[in-house]
N, C-alpha and C. Protein backbone atom coordinates (compact mmCIF):
# COMPACT_ATOMS: atom_id res chain seq x y z
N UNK A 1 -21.04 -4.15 -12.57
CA UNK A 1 -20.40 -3.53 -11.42
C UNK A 1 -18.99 -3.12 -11.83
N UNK A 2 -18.64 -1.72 -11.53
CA UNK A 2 -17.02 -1.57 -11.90
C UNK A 2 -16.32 -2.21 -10.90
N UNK A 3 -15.11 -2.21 -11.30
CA UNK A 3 -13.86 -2.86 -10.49
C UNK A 3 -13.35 -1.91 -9.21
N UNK A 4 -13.94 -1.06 -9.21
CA UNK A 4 -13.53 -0.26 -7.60
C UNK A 4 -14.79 -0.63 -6.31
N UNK A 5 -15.87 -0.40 -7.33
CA UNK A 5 -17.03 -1.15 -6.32
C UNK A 5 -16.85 -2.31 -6.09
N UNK A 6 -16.29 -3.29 -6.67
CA UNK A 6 -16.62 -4.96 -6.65
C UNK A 6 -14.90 -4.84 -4.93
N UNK A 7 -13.87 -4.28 -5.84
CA UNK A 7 -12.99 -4.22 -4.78
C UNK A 7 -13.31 -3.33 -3.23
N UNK A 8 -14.25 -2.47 -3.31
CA UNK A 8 -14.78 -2.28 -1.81
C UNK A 8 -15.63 -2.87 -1.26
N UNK A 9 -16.28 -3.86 -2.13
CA UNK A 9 -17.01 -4.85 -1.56
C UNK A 9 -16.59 -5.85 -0.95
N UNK A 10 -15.81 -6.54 -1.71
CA UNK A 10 -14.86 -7.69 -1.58
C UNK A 10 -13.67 -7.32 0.52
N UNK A 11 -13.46 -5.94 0.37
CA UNK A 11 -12.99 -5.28 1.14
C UNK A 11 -13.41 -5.50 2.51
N UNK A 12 -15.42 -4.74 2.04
CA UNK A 12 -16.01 -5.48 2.99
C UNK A 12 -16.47 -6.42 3.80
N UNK A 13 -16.50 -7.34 2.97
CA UNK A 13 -16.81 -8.50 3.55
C UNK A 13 -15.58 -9.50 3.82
N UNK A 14 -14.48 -9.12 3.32
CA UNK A 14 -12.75 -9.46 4.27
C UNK A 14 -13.02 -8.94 5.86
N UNK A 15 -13.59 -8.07 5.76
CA UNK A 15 -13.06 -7.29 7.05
C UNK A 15 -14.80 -7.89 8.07
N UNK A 16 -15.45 -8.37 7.29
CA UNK A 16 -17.16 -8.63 8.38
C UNK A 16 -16.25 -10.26 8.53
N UNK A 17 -15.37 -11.00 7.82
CA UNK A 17 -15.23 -11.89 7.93
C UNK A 17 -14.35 -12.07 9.50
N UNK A 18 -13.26 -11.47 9.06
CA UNK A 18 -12.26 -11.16 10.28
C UNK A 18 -12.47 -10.77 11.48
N UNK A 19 -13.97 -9.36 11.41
CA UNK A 19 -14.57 -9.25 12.68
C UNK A 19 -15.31 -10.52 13.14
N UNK A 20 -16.15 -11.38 12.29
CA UNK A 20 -16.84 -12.61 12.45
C UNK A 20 -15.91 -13.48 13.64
N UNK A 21 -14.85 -13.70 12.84
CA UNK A 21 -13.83 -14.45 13.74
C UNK A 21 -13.45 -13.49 15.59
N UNK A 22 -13.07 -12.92 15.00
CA UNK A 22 -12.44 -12.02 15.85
C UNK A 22 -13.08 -11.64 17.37
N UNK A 23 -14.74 -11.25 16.81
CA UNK A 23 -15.04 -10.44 17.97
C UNK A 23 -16.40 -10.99 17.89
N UNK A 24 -16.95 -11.95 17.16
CA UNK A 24 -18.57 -12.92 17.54
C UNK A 24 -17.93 -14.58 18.26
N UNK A 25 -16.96 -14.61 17.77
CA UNK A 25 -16.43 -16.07 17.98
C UNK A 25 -14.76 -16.36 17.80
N UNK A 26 -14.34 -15.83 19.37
CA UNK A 26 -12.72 -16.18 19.39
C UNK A 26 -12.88 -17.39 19.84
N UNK A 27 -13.90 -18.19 20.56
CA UNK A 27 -13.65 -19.68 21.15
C UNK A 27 -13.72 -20.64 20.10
N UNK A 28 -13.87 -19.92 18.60
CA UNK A 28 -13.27 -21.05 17.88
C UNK A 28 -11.82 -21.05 17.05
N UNK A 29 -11.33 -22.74 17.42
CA UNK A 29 -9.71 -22.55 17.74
C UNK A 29 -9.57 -23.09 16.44
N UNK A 30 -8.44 -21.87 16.19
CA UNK A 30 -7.33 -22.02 14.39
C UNK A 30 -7.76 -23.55 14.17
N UNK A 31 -7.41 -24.50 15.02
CA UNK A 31 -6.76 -25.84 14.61
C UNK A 31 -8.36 -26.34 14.17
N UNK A 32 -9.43 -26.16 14.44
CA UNK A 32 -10.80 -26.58 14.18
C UNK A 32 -11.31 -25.66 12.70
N UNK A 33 -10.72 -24.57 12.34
CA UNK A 33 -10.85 -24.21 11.32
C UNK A 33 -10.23 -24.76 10.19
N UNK A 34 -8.45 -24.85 10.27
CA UNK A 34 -8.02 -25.42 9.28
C UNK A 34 -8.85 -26.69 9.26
N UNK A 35 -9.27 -27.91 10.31
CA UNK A 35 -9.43 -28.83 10.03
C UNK A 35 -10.75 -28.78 8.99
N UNK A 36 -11.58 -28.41 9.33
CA UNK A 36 -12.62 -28.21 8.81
C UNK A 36 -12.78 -27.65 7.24
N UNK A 37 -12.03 -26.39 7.21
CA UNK A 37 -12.24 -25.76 6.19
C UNK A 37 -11.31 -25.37 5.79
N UNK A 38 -9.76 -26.20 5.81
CA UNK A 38 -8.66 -25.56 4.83
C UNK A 38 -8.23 -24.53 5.39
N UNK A 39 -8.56 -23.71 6.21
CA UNK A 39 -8.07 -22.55 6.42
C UNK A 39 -8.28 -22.00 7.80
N UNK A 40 -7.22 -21.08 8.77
CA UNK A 40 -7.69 -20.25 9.86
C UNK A 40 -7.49 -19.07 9.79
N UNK A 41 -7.49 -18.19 10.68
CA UNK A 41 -6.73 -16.59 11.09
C UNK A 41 -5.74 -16.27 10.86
N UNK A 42 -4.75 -17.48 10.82
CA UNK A 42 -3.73 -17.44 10.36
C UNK A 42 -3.31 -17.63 9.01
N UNK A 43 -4.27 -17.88 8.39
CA UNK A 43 -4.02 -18.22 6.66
C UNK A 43 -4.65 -16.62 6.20
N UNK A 44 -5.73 -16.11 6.94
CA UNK A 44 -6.36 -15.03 6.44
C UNK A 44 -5.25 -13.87 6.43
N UNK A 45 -4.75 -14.02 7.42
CA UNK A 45 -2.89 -13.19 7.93
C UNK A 45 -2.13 -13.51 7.03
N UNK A 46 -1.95 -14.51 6.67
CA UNK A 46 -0.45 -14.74 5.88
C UNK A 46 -0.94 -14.30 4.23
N UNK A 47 -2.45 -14.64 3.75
CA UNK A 47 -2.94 -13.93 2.57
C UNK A 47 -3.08 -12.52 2.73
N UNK A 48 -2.80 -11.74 3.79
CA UNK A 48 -2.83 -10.60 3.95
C UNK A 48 -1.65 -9.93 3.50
N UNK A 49 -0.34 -10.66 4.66
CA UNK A 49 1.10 -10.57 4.13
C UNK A 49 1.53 -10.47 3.07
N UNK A 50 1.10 -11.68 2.29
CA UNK A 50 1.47 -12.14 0.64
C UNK A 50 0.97 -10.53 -0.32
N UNK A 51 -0.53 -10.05 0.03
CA UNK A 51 -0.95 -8.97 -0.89
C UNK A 51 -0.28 -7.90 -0.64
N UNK A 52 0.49 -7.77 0.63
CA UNK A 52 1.14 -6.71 0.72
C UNK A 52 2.22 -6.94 0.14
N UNK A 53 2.91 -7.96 0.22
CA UNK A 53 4.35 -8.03 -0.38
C UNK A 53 4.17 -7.91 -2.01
N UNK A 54 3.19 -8.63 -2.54
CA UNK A 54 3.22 -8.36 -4.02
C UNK A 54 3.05 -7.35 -4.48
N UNK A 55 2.92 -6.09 -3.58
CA UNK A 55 2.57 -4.65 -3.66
C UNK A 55 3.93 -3.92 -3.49
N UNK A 56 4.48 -4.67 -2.86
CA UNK A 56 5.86 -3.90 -2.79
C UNK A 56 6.01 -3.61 -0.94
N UNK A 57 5.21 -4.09 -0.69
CA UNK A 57 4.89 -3.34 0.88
C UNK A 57 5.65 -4.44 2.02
N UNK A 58 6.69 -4.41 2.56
CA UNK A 58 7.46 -5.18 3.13
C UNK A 58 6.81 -5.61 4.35
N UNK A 59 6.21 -6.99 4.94
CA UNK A 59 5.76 -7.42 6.06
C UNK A 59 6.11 -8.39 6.08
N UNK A 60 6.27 -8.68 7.69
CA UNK A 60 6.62 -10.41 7.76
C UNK A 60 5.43 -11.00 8.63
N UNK A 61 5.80 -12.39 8.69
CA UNK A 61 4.53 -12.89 9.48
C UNK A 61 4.17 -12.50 10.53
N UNK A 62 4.58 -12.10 11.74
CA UNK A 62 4.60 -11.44 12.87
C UNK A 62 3.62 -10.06 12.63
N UNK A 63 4.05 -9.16 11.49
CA UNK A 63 3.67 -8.03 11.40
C UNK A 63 2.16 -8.29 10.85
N UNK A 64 1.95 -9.14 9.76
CA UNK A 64 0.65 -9.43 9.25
C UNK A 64 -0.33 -10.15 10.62
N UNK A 65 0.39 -10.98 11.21
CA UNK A 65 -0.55 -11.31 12.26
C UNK A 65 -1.36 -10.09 12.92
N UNK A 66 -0.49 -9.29 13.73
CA UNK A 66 -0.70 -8.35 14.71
C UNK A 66 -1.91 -7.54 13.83
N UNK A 67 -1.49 -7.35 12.22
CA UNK A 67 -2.29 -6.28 11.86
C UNK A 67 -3.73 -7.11 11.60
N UNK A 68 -4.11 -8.38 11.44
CA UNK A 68 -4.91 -9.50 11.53
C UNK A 68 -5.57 -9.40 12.90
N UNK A 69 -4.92 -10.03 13.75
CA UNK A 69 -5.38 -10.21 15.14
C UNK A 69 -5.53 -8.74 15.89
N UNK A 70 -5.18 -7.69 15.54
CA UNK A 70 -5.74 -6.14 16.21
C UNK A 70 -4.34 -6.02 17.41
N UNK A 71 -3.66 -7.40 17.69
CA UNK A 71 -2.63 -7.74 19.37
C UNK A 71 -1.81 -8.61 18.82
N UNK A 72 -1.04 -8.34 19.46
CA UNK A 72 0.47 -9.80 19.28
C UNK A 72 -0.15 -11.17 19.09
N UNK A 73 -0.07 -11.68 18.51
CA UNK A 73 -0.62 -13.06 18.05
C UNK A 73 -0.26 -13.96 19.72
N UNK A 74 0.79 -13.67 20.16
CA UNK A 74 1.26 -14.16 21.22
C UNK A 74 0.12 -14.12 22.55
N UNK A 75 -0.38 -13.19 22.59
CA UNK A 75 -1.54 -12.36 23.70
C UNK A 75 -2.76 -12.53 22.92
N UNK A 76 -2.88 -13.40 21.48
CA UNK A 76 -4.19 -13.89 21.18
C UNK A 76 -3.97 -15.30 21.65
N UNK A 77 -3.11 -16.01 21.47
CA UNK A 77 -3.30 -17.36 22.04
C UNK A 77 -2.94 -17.81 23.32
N UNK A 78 -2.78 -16.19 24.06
CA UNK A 78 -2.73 -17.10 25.38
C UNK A 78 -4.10 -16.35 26.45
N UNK A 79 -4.94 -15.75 25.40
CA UNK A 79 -6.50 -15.41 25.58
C UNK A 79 -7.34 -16.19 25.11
N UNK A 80 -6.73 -16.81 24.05
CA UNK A 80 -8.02 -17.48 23.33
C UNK A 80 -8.06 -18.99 22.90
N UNK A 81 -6.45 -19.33 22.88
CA UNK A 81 -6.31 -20.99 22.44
C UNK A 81 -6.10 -21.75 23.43
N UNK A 82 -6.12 -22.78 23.09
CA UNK A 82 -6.83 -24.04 24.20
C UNK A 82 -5.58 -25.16 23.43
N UNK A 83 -5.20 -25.68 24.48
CA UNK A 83 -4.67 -27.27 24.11
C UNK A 83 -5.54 -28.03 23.02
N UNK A 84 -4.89 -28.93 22.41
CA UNK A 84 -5.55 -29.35 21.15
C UNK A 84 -5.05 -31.11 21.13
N UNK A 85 -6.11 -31.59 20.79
CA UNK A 85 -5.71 -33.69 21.23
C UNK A 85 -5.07 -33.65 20.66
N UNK A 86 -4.32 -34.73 20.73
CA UNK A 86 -3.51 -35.40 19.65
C UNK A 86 -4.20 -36.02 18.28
N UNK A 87 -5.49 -35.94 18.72
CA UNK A 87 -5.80 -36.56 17.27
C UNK A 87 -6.11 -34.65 16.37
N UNK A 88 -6.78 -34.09 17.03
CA UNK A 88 -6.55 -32.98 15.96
C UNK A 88 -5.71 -32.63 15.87
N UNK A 89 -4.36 -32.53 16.75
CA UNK A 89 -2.84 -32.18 15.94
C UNK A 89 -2.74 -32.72 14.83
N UNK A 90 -3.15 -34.42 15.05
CA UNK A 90 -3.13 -35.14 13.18
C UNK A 90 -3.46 -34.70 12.48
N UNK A 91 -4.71 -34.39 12.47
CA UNK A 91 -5.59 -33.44 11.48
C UNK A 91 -4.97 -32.82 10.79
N UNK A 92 -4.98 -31.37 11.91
CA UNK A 92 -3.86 -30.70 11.84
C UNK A 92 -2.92 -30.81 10.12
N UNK A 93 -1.93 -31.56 10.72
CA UNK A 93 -0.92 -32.09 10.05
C UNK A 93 -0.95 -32.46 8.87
N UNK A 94 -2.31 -33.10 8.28
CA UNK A 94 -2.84 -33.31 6.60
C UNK A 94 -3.66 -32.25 6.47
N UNK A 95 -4.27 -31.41 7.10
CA UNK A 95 -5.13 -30.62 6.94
C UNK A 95 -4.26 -29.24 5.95
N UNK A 96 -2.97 -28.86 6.89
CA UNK A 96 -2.08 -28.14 6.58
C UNK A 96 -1.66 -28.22 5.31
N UNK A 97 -0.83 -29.60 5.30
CA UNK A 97 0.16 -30.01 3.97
C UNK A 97 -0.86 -30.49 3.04
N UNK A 98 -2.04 -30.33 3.16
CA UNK A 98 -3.16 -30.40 1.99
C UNK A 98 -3.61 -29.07 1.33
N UNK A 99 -3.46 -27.92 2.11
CA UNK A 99 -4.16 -26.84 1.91
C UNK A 99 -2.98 -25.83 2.14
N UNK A 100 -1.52 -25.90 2.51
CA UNK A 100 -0.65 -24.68 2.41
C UNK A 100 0.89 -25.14 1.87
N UNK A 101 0.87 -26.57 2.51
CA UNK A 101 2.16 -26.87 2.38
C UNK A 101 2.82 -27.96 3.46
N UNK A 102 4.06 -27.82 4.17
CA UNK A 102 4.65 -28.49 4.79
C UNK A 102 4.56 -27.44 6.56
N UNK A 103 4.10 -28.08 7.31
CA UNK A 103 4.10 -27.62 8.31
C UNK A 103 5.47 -27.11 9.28
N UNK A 104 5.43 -25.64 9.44
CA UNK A 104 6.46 -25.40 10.29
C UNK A 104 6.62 -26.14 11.47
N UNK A 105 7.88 -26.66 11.53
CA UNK A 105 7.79 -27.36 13.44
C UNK A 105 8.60 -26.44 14.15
């Protein structure tokens, strides 16, 4: 396979992934993804950010969200996120600093 096909593939299935999330299943919440699997919408956003910036292409988190979430990240979680226990905040909390780093507070 050449490297332009493998990269519109790869393309594609970024983007069946994101619709996956997006528009088959918003009732599942960031905090049940990272826990689970290292990662949410918001990691898929901020790896979005990062490829743009190493491109030269100036975005910040805000901007990668919106272009992620299709809407203000703000007007996705107050459509789609739900209060979260205290025990998955824990989660949470090693789930994060296991798989990105130190959690913003």
């Amino acid at each position: 396979m050449d490297d332009k096909t493998r990269i519109e593939l790869e393309a594609a299935a970024f983007r069946a992934l994101r619709d996956h999330l997006m528009d088959k299943r918003p009732e599942v919440q960031n905090i049940d993804l990272m826990n689970l699997a290292g990662f949410c919408r918001n990691c898929l956003s901020r790896w979005y950010q990062e490829a743009a910036n190493i491109r030269g292409i100036e975005m910040t988190k805000d901007e990668a969200r919106e272009e992620f979430y299709g809407i203000p990240f703000e007007d996705w979680k107050a459509a789609h996120q739900t209060e979260a226990s205290d025990a998955k905040k824990d989660a949470f909390t090693t789930a994060f600093r296991e798989n990105v780093g130190t959690p913003d507070k």
